[in-house]
Structures are given as structure tokens and as C-alpha cells.
N, C-alpha and C. Protein backbone atom coordinates (compact mmCIF):
# COMPACT_ATOMS: atom_id res chain seq x y z
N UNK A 1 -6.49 -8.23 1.24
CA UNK A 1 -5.44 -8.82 2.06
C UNK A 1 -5.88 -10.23 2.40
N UNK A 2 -4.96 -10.79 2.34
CA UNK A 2 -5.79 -12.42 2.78
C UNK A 2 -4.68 -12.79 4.77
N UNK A 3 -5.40 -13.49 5.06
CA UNK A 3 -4.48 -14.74 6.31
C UNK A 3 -3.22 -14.76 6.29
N UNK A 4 -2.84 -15.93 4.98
CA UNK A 4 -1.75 -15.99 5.01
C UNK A 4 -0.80 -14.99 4.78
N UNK A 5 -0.93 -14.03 3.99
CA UNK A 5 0.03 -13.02 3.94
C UNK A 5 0.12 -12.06 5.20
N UNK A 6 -0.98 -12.33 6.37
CA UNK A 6 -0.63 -11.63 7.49
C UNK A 6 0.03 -11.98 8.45
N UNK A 7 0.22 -13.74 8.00
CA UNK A 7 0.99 -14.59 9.03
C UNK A 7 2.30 -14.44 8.96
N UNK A 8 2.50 -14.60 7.12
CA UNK A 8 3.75 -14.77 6.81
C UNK A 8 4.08 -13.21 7.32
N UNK A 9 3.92 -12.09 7.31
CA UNK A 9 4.31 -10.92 7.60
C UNK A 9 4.72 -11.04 9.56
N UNK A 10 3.68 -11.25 10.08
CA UNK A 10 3.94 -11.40 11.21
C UNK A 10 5.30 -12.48 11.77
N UNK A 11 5.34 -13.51 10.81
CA UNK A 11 6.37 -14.37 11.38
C UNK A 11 7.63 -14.34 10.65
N UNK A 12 7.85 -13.19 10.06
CA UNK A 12 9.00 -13.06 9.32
C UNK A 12 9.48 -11.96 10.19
N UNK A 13 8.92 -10.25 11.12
CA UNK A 13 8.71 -10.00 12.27
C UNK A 13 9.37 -10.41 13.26
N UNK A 14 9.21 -11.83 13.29
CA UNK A 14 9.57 -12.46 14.98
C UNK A 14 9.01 -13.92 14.95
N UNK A 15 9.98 -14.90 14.75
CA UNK A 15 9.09 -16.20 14.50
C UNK A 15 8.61 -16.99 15.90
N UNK A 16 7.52 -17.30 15.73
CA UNK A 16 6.75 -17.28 17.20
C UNK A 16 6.22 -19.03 17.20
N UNK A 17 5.67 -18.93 17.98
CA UNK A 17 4.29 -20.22 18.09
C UNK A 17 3.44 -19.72 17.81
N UNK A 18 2.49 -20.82 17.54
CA UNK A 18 1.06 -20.49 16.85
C UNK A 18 0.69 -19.54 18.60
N UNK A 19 0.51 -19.75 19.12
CA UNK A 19 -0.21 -19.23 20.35
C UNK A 19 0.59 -17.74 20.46
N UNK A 20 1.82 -17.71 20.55
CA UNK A 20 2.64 -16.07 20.08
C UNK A 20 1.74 -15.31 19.42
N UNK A 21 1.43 -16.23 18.25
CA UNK A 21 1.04 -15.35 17.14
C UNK A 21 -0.38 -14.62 17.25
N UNK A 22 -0.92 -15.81 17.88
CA UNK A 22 -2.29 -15.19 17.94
C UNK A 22 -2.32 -14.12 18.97
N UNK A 23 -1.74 -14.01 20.14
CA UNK A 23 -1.44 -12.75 20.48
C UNK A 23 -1.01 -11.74 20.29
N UNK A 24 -0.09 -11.62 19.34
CA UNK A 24 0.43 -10.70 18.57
C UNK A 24 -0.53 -10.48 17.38
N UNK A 25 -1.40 -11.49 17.23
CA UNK A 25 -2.46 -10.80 16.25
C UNK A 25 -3.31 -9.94 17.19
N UNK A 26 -3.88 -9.98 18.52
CA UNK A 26 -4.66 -9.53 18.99
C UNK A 26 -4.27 -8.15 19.30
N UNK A 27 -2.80 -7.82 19.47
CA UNK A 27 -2.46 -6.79 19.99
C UNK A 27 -2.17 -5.71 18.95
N UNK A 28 -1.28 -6.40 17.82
CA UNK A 28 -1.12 -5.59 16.36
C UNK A 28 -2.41 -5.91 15.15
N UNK A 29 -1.64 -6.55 14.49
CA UNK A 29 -2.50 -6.62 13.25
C UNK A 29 -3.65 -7.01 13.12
N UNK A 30 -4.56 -7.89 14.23
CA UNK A 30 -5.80 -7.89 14.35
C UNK A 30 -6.46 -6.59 14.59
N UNK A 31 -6.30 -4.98 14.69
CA UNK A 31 -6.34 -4.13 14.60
C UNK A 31 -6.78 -3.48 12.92
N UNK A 32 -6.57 -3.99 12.33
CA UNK A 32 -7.01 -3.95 10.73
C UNK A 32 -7.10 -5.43 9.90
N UNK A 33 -6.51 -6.52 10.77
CA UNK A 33 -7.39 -7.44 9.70
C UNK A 33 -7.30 -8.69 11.04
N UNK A 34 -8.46 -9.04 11.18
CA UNK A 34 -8.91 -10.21 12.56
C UNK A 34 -8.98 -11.76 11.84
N UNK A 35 -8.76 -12.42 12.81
CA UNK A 35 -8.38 -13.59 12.68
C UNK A 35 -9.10 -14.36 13.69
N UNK A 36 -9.50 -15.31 13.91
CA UNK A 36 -9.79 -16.60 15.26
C UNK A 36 -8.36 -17.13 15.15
N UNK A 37 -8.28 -17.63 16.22
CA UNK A 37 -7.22 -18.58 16.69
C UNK A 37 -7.07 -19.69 16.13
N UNK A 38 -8.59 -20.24 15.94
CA UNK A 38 -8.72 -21.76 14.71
C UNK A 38 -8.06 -21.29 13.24
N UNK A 39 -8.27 -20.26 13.10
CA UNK A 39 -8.05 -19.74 11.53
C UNK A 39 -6.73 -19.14 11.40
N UNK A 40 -6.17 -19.30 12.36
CA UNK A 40 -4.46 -18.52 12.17
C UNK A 40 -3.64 -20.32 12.26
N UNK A 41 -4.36 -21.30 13.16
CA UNK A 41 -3.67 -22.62 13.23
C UNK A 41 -4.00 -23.66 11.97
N UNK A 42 -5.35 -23.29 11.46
CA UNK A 42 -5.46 -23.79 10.45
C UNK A 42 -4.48 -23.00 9.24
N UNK A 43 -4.31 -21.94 8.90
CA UNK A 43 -3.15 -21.38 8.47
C UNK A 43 -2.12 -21.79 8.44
N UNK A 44 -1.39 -21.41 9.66
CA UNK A 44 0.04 -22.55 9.90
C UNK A 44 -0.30 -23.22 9.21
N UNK A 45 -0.83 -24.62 9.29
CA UNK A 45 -0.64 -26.17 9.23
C UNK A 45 -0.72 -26.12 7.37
N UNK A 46 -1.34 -24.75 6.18
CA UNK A 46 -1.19 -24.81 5.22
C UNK A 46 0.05 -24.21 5.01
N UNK A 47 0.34 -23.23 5.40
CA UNK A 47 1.75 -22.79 4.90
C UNK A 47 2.71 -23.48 5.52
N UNK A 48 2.83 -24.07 6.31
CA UNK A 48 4.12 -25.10 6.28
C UNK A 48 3.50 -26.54 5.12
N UNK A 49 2.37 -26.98 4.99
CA UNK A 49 2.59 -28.08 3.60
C UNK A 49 3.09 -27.41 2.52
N UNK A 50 2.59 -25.91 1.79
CA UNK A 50 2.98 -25.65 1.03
C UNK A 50 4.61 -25.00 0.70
N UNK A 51 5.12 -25.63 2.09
CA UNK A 51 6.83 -24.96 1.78
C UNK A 51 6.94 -23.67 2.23
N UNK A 52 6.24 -22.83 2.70
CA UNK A 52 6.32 -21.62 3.30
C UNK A 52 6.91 -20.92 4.68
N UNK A 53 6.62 -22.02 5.03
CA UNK A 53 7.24 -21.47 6.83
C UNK A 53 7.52 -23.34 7.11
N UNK A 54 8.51 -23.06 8.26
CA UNK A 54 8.54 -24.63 8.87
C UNK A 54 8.88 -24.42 10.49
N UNK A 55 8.33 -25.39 11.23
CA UNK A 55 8.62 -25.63 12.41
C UNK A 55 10.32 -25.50 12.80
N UNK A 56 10.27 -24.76 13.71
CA UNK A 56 11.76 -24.65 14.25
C UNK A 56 11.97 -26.00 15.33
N UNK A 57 13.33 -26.27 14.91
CA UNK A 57 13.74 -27.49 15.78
C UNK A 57 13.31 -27.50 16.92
N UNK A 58 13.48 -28.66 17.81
CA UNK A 58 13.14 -28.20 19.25
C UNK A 58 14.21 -29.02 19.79
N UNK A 59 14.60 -28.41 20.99
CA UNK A 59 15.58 -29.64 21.91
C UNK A 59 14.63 -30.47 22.90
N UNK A 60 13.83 -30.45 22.88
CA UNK A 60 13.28 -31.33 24.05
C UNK A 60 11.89 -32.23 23.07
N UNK A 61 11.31 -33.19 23.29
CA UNK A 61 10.32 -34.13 22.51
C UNK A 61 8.94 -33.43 22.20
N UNK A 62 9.07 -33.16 21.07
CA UNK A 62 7.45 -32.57 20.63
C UNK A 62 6.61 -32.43 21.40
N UNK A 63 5.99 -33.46 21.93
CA UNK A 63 4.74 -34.09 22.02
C UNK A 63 4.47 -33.31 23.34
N UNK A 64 3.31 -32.25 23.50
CA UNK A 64 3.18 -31.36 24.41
C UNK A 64 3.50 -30.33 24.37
N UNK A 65 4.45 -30.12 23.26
CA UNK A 65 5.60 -28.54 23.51
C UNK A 65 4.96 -27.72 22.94
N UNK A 66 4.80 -26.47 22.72
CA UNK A 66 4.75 -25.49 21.07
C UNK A 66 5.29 -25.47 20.06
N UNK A 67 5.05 -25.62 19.06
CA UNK A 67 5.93 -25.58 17.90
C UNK A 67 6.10 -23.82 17.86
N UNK A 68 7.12 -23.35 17.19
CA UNK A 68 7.56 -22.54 17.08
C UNK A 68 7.87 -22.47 15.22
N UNK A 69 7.44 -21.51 14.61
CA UNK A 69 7.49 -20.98 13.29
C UNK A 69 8.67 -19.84 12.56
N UNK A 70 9.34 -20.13 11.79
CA UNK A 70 9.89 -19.62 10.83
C UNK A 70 9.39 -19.54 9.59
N UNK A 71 9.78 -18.35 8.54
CA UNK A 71 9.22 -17.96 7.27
C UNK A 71 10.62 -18.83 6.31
N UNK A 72 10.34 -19.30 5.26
CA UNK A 72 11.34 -19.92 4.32
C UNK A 72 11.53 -19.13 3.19
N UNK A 73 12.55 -19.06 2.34
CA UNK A 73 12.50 -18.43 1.44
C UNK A 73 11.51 -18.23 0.34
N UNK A 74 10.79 -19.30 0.06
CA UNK A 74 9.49 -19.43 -0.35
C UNK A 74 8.54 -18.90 -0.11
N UNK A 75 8.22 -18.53 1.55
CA UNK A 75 7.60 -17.59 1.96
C UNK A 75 7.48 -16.60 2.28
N UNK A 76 9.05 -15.92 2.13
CA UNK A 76 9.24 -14.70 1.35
C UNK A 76 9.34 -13.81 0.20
N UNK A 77 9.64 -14.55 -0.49
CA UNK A 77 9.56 -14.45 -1.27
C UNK A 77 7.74 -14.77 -2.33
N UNK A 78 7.17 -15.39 -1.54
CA UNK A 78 5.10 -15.05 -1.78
C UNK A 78 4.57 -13.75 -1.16
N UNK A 79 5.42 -13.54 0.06
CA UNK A 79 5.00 -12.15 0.43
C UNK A 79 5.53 -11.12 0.02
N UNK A 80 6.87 -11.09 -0.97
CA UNK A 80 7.27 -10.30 -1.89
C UNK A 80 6.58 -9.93 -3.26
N UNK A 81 6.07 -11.02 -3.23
CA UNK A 81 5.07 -11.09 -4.49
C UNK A 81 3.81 -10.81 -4.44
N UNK A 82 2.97 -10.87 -3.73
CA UNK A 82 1.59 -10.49 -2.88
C UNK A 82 1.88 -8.77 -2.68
N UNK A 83 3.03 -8.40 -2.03
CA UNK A 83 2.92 -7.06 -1.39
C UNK A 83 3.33 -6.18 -2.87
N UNK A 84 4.06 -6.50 -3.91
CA UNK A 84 4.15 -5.72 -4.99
C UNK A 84 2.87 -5.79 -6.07
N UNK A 85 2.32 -6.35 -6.17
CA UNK A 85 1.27 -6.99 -6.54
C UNK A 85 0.18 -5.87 -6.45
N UNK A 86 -0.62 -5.65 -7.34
CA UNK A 86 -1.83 -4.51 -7.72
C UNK A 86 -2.67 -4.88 -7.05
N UNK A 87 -3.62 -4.01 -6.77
CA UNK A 87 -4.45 -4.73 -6.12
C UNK A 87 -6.05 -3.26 -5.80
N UNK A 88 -7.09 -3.37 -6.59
CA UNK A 88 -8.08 -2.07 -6.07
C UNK A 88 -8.58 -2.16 -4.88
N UNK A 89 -9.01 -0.93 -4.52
CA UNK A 89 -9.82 -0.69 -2.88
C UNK A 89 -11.28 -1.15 -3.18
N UNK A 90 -11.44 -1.70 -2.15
CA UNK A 90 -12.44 -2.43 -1.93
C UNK A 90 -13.61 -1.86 -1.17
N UNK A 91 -15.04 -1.96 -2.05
CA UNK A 91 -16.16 -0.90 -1.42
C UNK A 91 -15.76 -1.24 -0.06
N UNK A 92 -16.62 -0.36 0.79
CA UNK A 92 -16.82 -0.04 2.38
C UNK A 92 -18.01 -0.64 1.89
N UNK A 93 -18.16 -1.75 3.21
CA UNK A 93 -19.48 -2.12 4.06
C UNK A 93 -19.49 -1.92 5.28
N UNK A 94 -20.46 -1.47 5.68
CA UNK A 94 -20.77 -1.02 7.04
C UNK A 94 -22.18 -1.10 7.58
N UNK A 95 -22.82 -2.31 8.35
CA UNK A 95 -24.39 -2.10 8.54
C UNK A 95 -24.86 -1.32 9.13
N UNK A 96 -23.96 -0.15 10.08
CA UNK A 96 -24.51 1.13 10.20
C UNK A 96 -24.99 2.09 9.42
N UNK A 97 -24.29 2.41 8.34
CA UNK A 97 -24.51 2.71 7.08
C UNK A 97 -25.87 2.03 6.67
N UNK A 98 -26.31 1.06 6.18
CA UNK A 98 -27.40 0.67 6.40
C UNK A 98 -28.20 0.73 6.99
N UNK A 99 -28.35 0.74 7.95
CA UNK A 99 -29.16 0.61 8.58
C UNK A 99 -29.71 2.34 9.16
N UNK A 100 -28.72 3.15 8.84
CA UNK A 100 -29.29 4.74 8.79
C UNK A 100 -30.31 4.90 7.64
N UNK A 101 -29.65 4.23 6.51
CA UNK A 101 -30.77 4.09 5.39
C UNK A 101 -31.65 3.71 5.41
N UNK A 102 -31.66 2.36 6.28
CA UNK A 102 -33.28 1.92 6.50
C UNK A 102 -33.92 2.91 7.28
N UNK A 103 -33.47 3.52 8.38
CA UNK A 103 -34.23 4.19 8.91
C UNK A 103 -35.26 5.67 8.28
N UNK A 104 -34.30 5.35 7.56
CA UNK A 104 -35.22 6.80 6.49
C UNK A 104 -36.25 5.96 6.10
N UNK A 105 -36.26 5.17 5.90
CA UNK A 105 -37.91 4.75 5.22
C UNK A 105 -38.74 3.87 6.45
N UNK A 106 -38.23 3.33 7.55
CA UNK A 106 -38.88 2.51 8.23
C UNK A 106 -39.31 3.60 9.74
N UNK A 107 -38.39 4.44 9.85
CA UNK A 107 -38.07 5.28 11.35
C UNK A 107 -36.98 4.91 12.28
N UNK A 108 -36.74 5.73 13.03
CA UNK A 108 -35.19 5.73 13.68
C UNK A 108 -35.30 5.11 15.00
N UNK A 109 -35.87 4.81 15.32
CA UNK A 109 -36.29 4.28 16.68
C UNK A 109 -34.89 3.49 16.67
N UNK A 110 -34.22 3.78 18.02
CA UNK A 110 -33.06 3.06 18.68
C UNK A 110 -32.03 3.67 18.02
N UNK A 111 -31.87 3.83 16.32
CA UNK A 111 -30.77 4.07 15.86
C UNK A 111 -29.33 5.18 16.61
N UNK A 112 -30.72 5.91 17.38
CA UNK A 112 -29.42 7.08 17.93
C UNK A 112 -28.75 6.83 18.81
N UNK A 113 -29.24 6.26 19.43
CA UNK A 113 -28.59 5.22 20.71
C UNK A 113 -27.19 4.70 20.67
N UNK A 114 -27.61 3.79 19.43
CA UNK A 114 -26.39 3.20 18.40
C UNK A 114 -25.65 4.28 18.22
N UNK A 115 -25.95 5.30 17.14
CA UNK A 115 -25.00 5.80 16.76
C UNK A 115 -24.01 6.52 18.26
N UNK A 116 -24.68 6.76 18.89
CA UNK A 116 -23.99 7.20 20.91
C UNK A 116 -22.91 6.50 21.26
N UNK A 117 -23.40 5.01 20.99
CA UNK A 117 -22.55 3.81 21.29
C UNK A 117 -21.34 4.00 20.41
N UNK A 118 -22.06 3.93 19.39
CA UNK A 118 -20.54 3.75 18.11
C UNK A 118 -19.62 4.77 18.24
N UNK A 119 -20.06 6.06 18.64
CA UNK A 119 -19.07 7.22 18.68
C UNK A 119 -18.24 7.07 20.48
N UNK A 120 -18.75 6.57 20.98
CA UNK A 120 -18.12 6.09 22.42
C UNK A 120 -16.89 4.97 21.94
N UNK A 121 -17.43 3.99 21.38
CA UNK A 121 -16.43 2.69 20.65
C UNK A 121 -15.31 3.46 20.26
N UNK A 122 -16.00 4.13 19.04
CA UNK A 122 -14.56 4.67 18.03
C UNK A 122 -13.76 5.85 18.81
N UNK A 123 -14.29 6.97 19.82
CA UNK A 123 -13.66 7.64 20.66
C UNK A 123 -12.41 6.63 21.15
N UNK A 124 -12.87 5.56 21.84
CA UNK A 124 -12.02 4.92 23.23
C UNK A 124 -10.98 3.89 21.74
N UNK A 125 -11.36 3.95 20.61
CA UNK A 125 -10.65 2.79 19.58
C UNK A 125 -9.01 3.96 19.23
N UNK A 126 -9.16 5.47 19.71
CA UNK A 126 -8.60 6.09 18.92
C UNK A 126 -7.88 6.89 20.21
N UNK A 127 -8.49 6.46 21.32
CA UNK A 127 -7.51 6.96 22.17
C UNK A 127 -6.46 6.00 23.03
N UNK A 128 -6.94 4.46 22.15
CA UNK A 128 -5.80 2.98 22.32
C UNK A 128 -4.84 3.51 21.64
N UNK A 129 -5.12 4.03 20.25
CA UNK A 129 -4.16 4.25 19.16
C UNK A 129 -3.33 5.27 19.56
N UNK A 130 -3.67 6.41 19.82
CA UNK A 130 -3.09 7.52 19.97
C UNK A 130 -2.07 6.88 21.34
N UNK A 131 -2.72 6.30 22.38
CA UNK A 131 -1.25 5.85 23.45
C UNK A 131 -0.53 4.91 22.99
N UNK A 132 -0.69 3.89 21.71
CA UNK A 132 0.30 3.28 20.91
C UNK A 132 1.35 4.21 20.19
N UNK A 133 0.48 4.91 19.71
CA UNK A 133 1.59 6.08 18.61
C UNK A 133 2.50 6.33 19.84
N UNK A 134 2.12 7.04 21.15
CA UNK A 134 3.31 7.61 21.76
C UNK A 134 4.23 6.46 22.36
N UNK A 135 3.51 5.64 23.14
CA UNK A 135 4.65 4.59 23.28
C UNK A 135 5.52 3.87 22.29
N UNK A 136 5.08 3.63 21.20
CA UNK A 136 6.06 2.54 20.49
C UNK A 136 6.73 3.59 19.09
N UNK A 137 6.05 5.16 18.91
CA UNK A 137 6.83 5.82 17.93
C UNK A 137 7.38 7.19 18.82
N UNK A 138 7.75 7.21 19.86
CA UNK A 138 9.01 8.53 19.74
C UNK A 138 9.31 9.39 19.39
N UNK A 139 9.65 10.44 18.96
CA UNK A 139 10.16 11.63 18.40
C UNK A 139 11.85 10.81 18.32
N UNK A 140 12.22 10.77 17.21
CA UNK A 140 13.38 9.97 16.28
C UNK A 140 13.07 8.50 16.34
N UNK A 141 12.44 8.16 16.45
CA UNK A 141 12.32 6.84 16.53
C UNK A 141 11.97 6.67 14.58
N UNK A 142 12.62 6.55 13.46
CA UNK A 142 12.49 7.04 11.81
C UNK A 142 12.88 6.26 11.58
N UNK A 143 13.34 4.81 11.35
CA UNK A 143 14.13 4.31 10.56
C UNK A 143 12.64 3.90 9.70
N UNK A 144 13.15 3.07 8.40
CA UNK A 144 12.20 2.38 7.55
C UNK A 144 11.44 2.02 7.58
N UNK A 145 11.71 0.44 9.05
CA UNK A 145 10.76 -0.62 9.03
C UNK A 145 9.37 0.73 9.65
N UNK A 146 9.97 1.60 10.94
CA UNK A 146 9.03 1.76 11.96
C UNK A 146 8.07 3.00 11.70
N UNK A 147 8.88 3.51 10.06
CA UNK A 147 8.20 4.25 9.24
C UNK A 147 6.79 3.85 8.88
N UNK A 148 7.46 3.01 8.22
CA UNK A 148 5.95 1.97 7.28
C UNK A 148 4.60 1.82 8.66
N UNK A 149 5.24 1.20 9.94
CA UNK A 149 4.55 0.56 10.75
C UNK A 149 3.62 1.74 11.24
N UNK A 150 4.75 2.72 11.10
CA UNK A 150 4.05 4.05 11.91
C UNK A 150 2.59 4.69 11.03
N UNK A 151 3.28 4.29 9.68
CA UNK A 151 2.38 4.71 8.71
C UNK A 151 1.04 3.89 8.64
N UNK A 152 0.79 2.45 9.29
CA UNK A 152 -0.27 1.76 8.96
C UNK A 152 -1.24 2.49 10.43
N UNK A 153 -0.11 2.62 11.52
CA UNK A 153 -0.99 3.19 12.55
C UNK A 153 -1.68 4.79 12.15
N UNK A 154 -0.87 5.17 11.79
CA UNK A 154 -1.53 6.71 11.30
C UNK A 154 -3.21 6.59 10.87
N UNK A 155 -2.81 5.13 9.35
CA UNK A 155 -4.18 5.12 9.04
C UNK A 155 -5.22 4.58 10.05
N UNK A 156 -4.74 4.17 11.18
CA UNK A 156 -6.28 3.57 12.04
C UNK A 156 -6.79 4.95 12.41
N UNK A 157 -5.41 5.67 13.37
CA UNK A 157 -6.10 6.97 13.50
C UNK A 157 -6.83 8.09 12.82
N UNK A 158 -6.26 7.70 11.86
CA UNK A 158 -7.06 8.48 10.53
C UNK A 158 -8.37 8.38 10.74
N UNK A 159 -8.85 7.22 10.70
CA UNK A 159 -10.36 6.08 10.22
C UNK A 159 -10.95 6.79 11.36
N UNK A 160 -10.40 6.54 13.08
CA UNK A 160 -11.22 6.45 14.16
C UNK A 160 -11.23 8.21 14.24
N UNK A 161 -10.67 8.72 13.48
CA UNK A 161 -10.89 10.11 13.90
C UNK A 161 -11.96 10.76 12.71
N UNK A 162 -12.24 10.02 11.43
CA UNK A 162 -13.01 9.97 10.66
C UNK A 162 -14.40 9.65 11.23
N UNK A 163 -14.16 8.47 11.61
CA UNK A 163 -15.68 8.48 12.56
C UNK A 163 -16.43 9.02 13.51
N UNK A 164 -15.03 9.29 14.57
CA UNK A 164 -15.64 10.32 15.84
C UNK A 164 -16.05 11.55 15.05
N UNK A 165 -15.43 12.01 13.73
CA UNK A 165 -16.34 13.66 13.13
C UNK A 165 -17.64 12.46 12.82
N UNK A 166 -17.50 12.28 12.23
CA UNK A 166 -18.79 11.86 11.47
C UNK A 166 -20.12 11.15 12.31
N UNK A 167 -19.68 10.74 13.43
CA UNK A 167 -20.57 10.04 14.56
C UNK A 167 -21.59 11.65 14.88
N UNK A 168 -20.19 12.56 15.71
CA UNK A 168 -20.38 13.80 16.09
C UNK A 168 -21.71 14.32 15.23
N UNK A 169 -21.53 14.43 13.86
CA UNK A 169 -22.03 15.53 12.98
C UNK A 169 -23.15 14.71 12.39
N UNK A 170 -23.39 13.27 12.94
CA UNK A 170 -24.88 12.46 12.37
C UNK A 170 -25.65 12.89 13.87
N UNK A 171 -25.46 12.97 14.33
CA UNK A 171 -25.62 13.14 16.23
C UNK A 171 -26.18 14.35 16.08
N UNK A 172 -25.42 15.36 15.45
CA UNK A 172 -26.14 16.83 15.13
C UNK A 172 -26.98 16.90 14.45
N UNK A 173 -27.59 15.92 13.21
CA UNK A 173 -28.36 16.04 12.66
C UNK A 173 -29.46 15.24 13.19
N UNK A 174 -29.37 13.99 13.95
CA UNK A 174 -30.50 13.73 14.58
C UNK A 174 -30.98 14.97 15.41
N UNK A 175 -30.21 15.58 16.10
CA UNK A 175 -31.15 16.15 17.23
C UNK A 175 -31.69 17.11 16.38
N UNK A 176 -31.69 17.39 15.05
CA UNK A 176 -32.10 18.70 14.13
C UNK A 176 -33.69 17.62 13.16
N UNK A 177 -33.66 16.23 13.50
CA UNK A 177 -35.08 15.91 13.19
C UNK A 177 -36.33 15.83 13.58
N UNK A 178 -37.76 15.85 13.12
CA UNK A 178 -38.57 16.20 13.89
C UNK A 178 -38.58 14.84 14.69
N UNK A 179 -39.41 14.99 16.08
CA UNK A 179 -39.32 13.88 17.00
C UNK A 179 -40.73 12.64 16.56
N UNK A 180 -41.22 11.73 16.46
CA UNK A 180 -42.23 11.07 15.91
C UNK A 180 -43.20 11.18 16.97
């Protein structure tokens, strides 16, 4: 997935200001793909040279105001093309993962700690999600768009409920090693 295709997605959505957006990255889609604030404005400022999105008029004099963003046909038509577009899954990196590995050859000292922490993180990451699912999906709440949307949230919960087993059941196997 790259930036721009998360911008153009987001501002086709609801065309915002750069400052909108970055909040709406913080609240949605920075949730599976993160951004800085420098790196969503440096964004803008390429997809509007390249014809993609353009500043919405303003009635009152620039200078001080927000600009406000729209997607152009151009830039729908790239995110039509991007989203049909092939594309393979991409290994998992994870320096936890690593770093369990190192511990097999170096010793675990601290690691469990971590792993305590991480299963606390991903617990509290999956019980944000789970009060998103109920507030913003409903029982009938089905049409298309909120299908798809519903469907990208499913997969976080998926992931964070993937981890809380797997935190759980590394947790069981530490306490099943000998102590040093």
C-alpha cells in the first residue's frame, strides 16, 4: 500500500484539509497504515502537482486559511487502478519475533516482561476495535461501502485477537522454562 493511495482514498471519503486529514488518519486508517503529519502534507503538495486532487476554492483570502482538498478524476481514477491492480503479501516483520529468537541463543532476560506488555497493548488495541465495531457497524447497518469498511475492521480484530492467543500461549510456555 503506499501514502498516496491512502490519501486519495481518504479524500475521495470526505474532502478535508490537510489537518482534517491527518486526524482522520489518526482515528481510521492510521490504524493499519501510519503516516506523520509532515508526510501526509508533503503528499498533498505531490498529488495536487501531479493533477490528482486540487485545492477547493475558498471565499475568503488564502493566506492563513486551510486549504481544503478534493480528489479529480485523475485521482480516481489512479486509485481505480492501484486498487484493481495485483499485488503479493508481504513477509511479516516483527522485532518481537526476533528478538524471541535471539533469546534462544543469548537468554531471556526481560523478554517476558515484554511479551506481558505486548499482550496488555494488543488486549486494550482490540478492545478500541471491538467498541468501534459496535458503534459505527449496527446490526443492519449492510450497505456496500460499510461492508468493505466493516470488513477491513474485522481484519484488525482478527490480528489483535491473533496476538492476544499467541501472547497468552508464549506466556505459557515461558512459565514451562527452566528458570537460569
Amino acid at each position: 500500500m503506499s501514502l498516496p493511495h491512502a490519501i486519495l482514498t481518504a479524500l475521495l471519503e470526505k474532502p478535508s484539509s490537510g489537518l482534517e486529514l491527518t486526524r482522520r488518519f489518526d482515528r481510521s486508517i492510521g490504524y493499519f497504515w501510519s503516516a506523520t503529519h509532515q508526510q501526509i502534507y508533503r503528499e498533498l503538495g505531490k498529488l495536487e502537482a501531479d493533477g490528482l486532487i486540487r485545492t477547493l476554492p475558498s471565499e475568503q483570502p488564502a493566506r492563513g486559511q486551510k486549504k481544503s482538498y478534493e480528489v479529480l478524476p485523475a485521482g480516481r481514477a489512479e486509485l481505480a487502478r492501484w486498487t484493481a491492480a495485483s499485488q503479493d503479501p508481504r513477509p511479516h516483520r516483527d522485532s518481537l519475533l526476533l528478538r524471541l529468537r535471539a533469546a534462544a541463543v543469548v537468554g531471556t532476560e526481560g523478554i517476558e516482561a515484554d511479551l506481558r506488555r505486548h499482550l496488555d497493548l494488543h488486549r486494550e488495541q482490540l478492545d478500541e476495535y471491538r467498541r468501534i465495531e459496535e458503534r459505527d457497524f449496527p446490526p443492519g447497518k449492510d450497505g456496500p461501502e460499510d461492508r468493505l469498511r466493516h470488513l477491513v475492521l474485522r481484519a484488525g480484530i482478527d490480528l489483535e485477537t491473533f496476538w492476544t492467543q499467541w501472547l497468552t500461549h508464549a506466556l505459557e510456555e515461558f512459565s514451562e522454562l527452566p528458570r537460569a
